[in-house]
C-alpha atoms as a PDB file:
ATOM      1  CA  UNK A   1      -1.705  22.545  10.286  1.00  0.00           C
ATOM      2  CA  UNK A   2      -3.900  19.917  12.098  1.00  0.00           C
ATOM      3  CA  UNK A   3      -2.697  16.763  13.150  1.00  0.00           C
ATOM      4  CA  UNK A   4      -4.882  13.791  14.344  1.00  0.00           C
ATOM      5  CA  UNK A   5      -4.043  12.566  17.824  1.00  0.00           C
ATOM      6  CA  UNK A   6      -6.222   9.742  19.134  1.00  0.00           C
ATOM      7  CA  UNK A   7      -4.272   9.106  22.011  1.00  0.00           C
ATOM      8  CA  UNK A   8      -0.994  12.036  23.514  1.00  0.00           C
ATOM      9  CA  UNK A   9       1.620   9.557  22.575  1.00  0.00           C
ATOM     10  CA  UNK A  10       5.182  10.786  22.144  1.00  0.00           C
ATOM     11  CA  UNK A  11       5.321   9.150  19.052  1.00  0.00           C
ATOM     12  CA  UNK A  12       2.537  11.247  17.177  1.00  0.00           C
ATOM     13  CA  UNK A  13       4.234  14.813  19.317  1.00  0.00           C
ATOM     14  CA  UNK A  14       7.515  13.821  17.420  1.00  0.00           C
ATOM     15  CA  UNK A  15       5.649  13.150  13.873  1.00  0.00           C
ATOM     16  CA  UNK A  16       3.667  16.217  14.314  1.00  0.00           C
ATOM     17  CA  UNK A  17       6.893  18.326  15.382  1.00  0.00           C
ATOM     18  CA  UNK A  18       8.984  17.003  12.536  1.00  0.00           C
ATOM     19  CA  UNK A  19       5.939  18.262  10.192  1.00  0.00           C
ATOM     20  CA  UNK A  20       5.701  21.358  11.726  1.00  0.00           C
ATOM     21  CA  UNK A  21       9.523  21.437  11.305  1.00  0.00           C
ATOM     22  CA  UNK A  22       9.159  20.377   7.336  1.00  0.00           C
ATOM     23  CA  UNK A  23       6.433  22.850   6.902  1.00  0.00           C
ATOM     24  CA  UNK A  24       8.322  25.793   7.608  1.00  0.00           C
ATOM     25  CA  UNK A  25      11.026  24.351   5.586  1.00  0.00           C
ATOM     26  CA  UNK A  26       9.612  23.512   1.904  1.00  0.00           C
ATOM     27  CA  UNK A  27      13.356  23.158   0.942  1.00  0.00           C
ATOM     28  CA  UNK A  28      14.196  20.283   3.027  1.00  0.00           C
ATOM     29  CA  UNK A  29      10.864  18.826   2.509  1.00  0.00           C
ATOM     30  CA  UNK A  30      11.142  19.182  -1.335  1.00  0.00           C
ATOM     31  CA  UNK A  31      14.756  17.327  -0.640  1.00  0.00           C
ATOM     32  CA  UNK A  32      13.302  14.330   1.320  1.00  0.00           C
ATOM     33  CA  UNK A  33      10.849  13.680  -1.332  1.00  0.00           C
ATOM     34  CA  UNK A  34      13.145  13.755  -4.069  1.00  0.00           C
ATOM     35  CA  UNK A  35      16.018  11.492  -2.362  1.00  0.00           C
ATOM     36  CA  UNK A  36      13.322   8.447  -0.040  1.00  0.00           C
ATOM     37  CA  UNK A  37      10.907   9.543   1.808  1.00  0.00           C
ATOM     38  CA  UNK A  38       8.235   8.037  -0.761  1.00  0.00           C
ATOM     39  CA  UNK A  39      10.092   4.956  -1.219  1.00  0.00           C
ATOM     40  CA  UNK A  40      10.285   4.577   2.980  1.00  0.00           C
ATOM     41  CA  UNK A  41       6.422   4.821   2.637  1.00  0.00           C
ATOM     42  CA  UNK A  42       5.760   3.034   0.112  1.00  0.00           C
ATOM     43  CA  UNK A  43       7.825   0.132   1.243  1.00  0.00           C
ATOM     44  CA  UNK A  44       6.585   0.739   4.681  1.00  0.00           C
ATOM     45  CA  UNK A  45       2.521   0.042   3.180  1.00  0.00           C
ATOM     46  CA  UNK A  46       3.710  -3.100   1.632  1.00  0.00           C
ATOM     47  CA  UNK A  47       5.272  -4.909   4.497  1.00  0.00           C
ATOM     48  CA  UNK A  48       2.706  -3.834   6.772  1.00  0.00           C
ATOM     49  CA  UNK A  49      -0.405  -1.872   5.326  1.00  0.00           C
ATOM     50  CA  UNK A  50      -3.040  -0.738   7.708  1.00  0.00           C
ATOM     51  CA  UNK A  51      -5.766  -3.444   6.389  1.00  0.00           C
ATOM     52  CA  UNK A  52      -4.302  -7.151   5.063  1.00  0.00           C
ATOM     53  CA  UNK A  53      -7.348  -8.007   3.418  1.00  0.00           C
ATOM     54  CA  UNK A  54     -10.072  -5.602   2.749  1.00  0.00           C
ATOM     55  CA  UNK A  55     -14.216  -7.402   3.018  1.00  0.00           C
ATOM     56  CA  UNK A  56     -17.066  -6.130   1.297  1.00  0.00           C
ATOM     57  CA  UNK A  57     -20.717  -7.514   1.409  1.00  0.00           C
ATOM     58  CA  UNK A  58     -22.815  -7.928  -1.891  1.00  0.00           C
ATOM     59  CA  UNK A  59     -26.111  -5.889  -1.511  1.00  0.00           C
ATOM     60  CA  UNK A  60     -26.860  -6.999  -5.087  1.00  0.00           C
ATOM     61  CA  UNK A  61     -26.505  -8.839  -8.035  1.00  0.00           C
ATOM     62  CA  UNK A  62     -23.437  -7.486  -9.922  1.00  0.00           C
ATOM     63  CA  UNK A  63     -20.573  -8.817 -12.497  1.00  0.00           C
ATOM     64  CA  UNK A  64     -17.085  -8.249 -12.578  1.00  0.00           C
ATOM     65  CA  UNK A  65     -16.318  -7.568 -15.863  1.00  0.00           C
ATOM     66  CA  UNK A  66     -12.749  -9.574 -15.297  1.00  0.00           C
ATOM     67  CA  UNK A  67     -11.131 -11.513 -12.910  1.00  0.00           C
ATOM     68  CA  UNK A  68     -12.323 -14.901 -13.549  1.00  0.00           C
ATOM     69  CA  UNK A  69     -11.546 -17.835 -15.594  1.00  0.00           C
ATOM     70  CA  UNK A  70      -8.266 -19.486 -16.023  1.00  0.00           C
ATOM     71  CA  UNK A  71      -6.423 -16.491 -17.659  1.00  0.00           C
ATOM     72  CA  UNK A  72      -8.502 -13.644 -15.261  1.00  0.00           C
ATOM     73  CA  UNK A  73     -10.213 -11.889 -18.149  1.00  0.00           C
ATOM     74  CA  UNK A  74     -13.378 -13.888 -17.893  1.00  0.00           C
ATOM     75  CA  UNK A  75     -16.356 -11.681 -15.897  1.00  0.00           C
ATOM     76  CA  UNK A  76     -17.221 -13.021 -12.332  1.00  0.00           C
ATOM     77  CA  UNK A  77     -20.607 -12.799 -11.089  1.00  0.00           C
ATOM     78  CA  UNK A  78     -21.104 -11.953  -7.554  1.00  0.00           C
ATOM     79  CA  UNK A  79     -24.365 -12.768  -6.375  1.00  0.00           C
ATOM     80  CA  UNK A  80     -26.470 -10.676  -3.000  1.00  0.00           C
ATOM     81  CA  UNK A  81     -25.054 -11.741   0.497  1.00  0.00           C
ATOM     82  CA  UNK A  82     -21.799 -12.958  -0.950  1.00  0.00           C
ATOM     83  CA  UNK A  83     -18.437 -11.672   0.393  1.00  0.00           C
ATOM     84  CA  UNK A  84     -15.714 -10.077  -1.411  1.00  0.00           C
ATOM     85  CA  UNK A  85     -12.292  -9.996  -0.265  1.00  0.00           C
ATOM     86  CA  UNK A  86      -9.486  -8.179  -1.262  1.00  0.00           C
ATOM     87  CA  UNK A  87      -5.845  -9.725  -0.186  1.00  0.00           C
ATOM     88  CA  UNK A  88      -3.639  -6.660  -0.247  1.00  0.00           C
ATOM     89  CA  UNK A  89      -0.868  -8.655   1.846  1.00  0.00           C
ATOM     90  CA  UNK A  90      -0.223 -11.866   0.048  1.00  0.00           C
ATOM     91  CA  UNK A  91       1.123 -10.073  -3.193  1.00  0.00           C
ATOM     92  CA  UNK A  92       3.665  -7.955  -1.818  1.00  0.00           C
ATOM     93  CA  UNK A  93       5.094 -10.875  -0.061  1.00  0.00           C
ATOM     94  CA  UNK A  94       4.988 -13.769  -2.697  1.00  0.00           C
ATOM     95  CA  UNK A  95       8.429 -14.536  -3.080  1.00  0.00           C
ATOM     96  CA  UNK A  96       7.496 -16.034  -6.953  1.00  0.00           C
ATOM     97  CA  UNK A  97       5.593 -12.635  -8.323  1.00  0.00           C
ATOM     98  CA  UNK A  98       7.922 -11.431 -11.228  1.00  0.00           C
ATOM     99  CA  UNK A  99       5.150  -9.275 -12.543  1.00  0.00           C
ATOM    100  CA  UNK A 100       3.446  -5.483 -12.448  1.00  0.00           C
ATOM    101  CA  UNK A 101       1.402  -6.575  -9.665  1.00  0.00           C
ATOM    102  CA  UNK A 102       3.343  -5.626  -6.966  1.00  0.00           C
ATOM    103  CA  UNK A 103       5.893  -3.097  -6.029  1.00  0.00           C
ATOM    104  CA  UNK A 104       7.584  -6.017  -5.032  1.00  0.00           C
ATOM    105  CA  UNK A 105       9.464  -8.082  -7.950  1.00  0.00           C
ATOM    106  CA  UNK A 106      10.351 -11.736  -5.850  1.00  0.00           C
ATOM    107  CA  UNK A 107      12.730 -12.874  -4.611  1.00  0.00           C
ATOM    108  CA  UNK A 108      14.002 -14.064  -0.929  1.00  0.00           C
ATOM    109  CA  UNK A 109      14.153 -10.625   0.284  1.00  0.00           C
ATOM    110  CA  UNK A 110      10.175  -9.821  -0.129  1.00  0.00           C
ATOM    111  CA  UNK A 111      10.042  -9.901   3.676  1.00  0.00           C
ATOM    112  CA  UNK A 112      12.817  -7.434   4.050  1.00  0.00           C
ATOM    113  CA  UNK A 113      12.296  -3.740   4.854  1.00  0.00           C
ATOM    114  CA  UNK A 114      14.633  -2.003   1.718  1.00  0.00           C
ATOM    115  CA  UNK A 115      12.999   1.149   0.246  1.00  0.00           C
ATOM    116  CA  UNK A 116      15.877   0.827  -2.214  1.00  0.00           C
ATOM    117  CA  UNK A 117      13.906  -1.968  -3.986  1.00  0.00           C
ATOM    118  CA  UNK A 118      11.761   1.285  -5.333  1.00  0.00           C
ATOM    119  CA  UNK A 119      14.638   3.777  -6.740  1.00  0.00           C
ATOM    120  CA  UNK A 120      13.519   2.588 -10.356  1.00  0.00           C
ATOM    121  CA  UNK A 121      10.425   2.123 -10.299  1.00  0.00           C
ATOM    122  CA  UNK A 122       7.026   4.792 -10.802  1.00  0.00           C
ATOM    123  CA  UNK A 123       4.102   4.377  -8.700  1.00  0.00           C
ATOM    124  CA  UNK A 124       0.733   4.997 -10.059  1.00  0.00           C
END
């Protein structure tokens, strides 16, 4: 197994040990992914992803087929030299999303750290 160590932090020697450790024991590994070790991830990438908000610059003319408009299915055009962002933070902390969106469902708690929230629910 290789394992990516910019800098020898004990950190990354204790993440790389506990693989090695998981590695030579599929059973326990098979048992951390069933009980939370995806929800601890996945909840772990909302509250704090690596990138907030993602940029990309237009090197040509180009529509959107949807996005736009008042109900988002309208196409957008994007026109050379323009910027497009991405906001990959704002969603998963908007305490009034109720909808598929977001792992997160509301509520006060959105800036909570509680894998739990994801027990129910499939990600795709």
């Amino acid at each position: 197994m290789n394992v990516f160590m910019p800098r020898r932090d004990t950190t990354f020697v204790l993440i790389a040990n506990c693989l090695f450790h998981l590695a030579k024991n599929p059973e326990i590994w098979a048992q951390l992914r069933a009980e939370s070790i995806g929800n601890v991830l996945q909840e772990t990438l909302r509250l704090q992803g690596p990138a907030g908000r993602s940029q990309l610059l237009a090197l040509k003319n180009t529509i959107l087929p949807v996005g736009g408009g008042p109900d988002g299915q309208s196409p957008i055009l994007v026109e050379q030299g323009d910027v497009v962002a991405l906001n990959t933070w704002g969603p998963n902390h908007d305490k009034d999303i109720s909808t598929g969106i977001s792992i997160c469902t509301g509520g006060n708690d959105v800036d909570e750290f509680k894998p739990q929230r994801l027990n129910d629910k499939r990600m795709v």
